[in-house]
C-alpha atoms as a PDB file:
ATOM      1  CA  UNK A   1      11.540  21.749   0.932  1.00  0.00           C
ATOM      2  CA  UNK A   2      12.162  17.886   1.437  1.00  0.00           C
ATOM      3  CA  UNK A   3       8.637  15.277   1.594  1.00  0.00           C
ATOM      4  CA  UNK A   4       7.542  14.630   5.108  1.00  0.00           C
ATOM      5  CA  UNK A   5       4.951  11.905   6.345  1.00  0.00           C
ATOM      6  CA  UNK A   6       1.520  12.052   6.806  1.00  0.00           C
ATOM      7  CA  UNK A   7      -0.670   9.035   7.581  1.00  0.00           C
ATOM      8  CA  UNK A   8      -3.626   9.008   4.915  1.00  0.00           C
ATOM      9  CA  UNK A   9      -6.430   6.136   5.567  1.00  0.00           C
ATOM     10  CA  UNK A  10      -3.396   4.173   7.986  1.00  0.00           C
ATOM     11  CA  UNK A  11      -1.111   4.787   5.122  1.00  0.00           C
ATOM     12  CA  UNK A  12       2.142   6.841   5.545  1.00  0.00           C
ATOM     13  CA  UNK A  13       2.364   9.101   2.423  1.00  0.00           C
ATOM     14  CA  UNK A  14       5.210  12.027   1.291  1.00  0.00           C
ATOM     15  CA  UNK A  15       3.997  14.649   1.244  1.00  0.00           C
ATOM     16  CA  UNK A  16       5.456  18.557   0.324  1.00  0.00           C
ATOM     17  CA  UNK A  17       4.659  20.102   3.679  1.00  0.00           C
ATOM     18  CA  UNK A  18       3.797  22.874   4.553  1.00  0.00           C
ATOM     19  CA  UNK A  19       0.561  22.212   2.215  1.00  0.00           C
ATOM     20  CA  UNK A  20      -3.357  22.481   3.099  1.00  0.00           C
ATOM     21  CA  UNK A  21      -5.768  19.509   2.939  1.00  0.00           C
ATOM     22  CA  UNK A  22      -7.003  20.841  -0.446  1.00  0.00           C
ATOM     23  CA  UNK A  23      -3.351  20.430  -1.796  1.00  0.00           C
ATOM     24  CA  UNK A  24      -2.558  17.423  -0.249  1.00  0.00           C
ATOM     25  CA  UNK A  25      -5.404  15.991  -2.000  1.00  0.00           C
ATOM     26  CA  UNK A  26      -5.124  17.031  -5.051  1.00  0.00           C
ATOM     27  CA  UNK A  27      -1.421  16.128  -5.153  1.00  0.00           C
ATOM     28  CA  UNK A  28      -3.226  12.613  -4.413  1.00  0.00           C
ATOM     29  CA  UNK A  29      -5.642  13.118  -7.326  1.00  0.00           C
ATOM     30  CA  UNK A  30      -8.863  13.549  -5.091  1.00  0.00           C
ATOM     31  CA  UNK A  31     -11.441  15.750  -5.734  1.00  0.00           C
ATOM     32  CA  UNK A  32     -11.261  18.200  -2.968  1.00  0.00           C
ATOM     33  CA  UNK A  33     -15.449  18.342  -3.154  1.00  0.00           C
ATOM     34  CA  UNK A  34     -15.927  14.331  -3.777  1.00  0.00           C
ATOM     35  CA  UNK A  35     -14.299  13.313  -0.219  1.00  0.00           C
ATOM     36  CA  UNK A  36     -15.145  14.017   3.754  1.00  0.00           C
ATOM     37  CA  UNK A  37     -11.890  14.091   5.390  1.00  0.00           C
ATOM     38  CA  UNK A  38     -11.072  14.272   9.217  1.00  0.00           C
ATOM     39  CA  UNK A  39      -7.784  15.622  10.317  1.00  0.00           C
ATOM     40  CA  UNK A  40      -6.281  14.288  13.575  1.00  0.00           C
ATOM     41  CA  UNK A  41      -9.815  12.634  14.771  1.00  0.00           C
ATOM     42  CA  UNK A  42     -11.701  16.105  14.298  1.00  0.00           C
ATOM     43  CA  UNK A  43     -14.309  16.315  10.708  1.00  0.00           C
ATOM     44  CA  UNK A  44     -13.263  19.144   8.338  1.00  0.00           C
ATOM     45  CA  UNK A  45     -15.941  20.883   6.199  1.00  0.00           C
ATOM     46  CA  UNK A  46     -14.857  21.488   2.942  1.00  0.00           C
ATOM     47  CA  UNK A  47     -14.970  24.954   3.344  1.00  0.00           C
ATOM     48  CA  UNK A  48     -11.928  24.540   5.554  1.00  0.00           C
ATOM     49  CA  UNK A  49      -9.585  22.510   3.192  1.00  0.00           C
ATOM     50  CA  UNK A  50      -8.134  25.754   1.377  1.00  0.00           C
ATOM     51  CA  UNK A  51      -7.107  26.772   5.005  1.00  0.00           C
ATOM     52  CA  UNK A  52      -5.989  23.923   7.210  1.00  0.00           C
ATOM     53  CA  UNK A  53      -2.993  23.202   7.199  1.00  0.00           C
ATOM     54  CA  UNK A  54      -0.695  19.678   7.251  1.00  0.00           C
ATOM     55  CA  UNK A  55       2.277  19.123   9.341  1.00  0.00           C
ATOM     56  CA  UNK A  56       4.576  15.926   9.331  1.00  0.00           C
ATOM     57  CA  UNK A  57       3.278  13.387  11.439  1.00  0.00           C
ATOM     58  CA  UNK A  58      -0.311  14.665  10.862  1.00  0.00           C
ATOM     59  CA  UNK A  59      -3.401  11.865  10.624  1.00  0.00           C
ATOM     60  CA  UNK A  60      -5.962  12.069   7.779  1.00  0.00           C
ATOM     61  CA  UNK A  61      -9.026   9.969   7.286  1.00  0.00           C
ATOM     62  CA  UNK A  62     -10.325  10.291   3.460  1.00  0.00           C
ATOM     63  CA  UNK A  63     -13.546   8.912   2.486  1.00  0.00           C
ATOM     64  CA  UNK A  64     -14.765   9.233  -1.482  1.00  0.00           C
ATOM     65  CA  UNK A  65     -18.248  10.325  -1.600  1.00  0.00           C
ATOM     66  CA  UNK A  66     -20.170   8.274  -3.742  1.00  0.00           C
ATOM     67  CA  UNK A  67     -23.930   9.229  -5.114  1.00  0.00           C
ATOM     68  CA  UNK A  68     -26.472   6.652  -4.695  1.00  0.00           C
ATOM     69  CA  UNK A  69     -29.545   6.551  -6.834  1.00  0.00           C
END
């Protein structure tokens, strides 16, 4: 299985495809549960990650989660 390209935050980025959002991210050392993502324009609850999957040429937006207090 050769890397293919998916665009992460305007970034291209190799990727072992076919993968889900949860691996993708954790092959990017993200905490699947510390980041709202949207794939292709549409949100993705987190519930989804384990089951959507990537394909090459795919569009993620990642945003880190961060706690206020």
């Amino acid at each position: 299985m050769s890397p293919h390209q998916i665009i992460a935050n305007g970034k291209s980025i190799a990727a072992q495809l076919p993968c889900t959002i949860e691996e993708f991210l954790i092959a990017q050392k993200l905490l699947p549960r510390s980041v709202v993502v949207e794939h292709n324009g549409e949100a993705v609850a987190p519930s989804e990650f384990s089951r959507r999957q990537l394909n090459a040429g795919d569009t993620l937006e990642i945003v880190k989660i961060v706690a206020g207090g």
